[in-house]
C-alpha atoms as a PDB file:
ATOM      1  CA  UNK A   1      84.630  89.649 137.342  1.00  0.00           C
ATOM      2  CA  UNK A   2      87.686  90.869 138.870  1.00  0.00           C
ATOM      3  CA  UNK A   3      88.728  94.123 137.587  1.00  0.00           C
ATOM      4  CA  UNK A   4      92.131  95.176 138.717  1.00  0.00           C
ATOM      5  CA  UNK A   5      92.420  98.974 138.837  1.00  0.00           C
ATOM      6  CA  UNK A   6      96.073  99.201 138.433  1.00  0.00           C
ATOM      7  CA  UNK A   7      96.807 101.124 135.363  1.00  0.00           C
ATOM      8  CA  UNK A   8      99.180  98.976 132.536  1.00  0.00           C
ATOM      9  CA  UNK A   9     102.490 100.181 133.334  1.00  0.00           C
ATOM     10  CA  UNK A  10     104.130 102.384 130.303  1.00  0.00           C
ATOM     11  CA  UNK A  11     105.839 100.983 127.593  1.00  0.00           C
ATOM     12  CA  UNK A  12     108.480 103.397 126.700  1.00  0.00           C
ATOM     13  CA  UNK A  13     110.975 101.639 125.366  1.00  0.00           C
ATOM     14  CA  UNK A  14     110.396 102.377 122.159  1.00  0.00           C
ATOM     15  CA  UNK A  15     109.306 106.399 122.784  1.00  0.00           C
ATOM     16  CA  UNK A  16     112.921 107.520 121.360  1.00  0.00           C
ATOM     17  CA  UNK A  17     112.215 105.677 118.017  1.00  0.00           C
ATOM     18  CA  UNK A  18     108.341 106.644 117.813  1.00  0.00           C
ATOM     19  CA  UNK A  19     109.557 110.569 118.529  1.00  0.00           C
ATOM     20  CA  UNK A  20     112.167 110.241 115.853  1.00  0.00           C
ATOM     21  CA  UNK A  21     109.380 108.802 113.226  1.00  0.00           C
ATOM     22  CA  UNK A  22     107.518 112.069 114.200  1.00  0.00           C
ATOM     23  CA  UNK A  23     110.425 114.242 113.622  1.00  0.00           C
ATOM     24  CA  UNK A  24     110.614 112.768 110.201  1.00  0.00           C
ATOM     25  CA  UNK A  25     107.100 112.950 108.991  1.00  0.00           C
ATOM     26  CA  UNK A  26     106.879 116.387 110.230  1.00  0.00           C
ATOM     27  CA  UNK A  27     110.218 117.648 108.396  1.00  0.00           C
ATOM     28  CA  UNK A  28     108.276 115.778 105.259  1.00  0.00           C
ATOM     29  CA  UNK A  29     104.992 117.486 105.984  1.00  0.00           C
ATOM     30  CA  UNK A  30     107.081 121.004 105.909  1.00  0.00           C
ATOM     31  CA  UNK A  31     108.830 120.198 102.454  1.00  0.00           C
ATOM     32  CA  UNK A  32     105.324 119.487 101.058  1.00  0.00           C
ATOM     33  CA  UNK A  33     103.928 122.804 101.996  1.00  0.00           C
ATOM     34  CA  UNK A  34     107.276 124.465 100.907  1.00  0.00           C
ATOM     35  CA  UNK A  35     106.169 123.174  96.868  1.00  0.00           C
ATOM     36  CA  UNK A  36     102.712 123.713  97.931  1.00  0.00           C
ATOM     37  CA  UNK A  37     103.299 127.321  98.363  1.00  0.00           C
ATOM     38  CA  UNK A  38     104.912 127.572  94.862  1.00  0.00           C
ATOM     39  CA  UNK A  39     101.360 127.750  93.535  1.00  0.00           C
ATOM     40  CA  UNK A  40      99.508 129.174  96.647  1.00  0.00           C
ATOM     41  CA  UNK A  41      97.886 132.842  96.812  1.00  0.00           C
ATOM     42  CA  UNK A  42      99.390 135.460  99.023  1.00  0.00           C
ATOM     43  CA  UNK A  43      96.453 134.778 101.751  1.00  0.00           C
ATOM     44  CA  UNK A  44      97.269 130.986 101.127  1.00  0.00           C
ATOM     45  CA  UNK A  45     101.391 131.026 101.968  1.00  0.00           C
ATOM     46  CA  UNK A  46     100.514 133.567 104.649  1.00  0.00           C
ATOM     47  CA  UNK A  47      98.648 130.482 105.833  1.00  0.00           C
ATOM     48  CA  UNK A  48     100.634 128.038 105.119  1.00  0.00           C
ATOM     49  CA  UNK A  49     104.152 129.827 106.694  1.00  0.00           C
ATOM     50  CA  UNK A  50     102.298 130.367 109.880  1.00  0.00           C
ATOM     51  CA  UNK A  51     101.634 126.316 110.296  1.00  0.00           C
ATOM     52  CA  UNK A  52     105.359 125.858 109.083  1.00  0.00           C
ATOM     53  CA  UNK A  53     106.477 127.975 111.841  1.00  0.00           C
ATOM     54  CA  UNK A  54     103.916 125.920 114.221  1.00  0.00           C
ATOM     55  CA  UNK A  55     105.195 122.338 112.840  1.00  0.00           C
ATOM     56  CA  UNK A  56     109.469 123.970 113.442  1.00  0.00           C
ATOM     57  CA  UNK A  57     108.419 124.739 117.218  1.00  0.00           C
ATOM     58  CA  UNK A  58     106.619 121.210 117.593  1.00  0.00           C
ATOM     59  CA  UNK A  59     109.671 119.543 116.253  1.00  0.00           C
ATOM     60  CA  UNK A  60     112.236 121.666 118.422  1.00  0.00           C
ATOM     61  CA  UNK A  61     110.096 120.157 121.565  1.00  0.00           C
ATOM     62  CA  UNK A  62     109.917 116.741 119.900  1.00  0.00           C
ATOM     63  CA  UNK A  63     114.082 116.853 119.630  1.00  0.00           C
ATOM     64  CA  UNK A  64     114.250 117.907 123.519  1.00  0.00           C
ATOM     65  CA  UNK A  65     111.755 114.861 124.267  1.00  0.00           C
ATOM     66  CA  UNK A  66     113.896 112.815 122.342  1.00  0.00           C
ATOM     67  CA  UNK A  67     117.031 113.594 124.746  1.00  0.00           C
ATOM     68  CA  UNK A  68     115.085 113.367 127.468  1.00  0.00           C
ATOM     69  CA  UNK A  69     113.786 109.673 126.416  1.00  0.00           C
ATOM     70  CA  UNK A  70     117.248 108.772 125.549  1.00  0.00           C
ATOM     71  CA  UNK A  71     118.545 109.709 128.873  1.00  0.00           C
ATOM     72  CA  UNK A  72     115.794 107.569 130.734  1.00  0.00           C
ATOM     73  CA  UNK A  73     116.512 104.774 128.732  1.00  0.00           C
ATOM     74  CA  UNK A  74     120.114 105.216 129.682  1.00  0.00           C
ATOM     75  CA  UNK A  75     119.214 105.073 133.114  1.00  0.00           C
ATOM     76  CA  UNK A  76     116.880 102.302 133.015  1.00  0.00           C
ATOM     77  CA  UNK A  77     113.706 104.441 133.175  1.00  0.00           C
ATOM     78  CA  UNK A  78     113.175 104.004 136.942  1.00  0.00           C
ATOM     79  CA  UNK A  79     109.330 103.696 137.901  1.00  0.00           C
ATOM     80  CA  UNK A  80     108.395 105.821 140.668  1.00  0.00           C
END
């Protein structure tokens, strides 16, 4: 067999949209825990505003991949 060891070359044209879709479920994920903590002990929404916090950073660096993304795919994501 002939196994070629050159890696498959990345797909990213579609990074932007995938990002987005992340962005989305993660805002979704947030509001959930938000009516979750209606009903949650003190220990609990400690808990639970702690993750929040966690899933507002992840989606603050999931915005600045976005731009990032965008402008590569505005420049034709030259391969190095």
């Amino acid at each position: 067999m002939n196994h070629n060891n050159k890696p498959n070359p990345d797909d990213r044209s579609d990074n932007v949209e995938k990002l987005q879709d992340m962005v989305q479920n993660t805002i979704e994920n947030i509001e959930k825990a938000h009516e979750t903590m209606e009903f949650a002990s003190e220990e609990e929404r400690g808990r639970i505003e702690a993750k929040n916090h966690r899933r507002e950073e992840s989606i603050d660096a999931m915005r600045n991949e976005i731009r990032d993304e965008a402008a590569a795919r505005e420049n034709g994501y030259r391969n190095e």
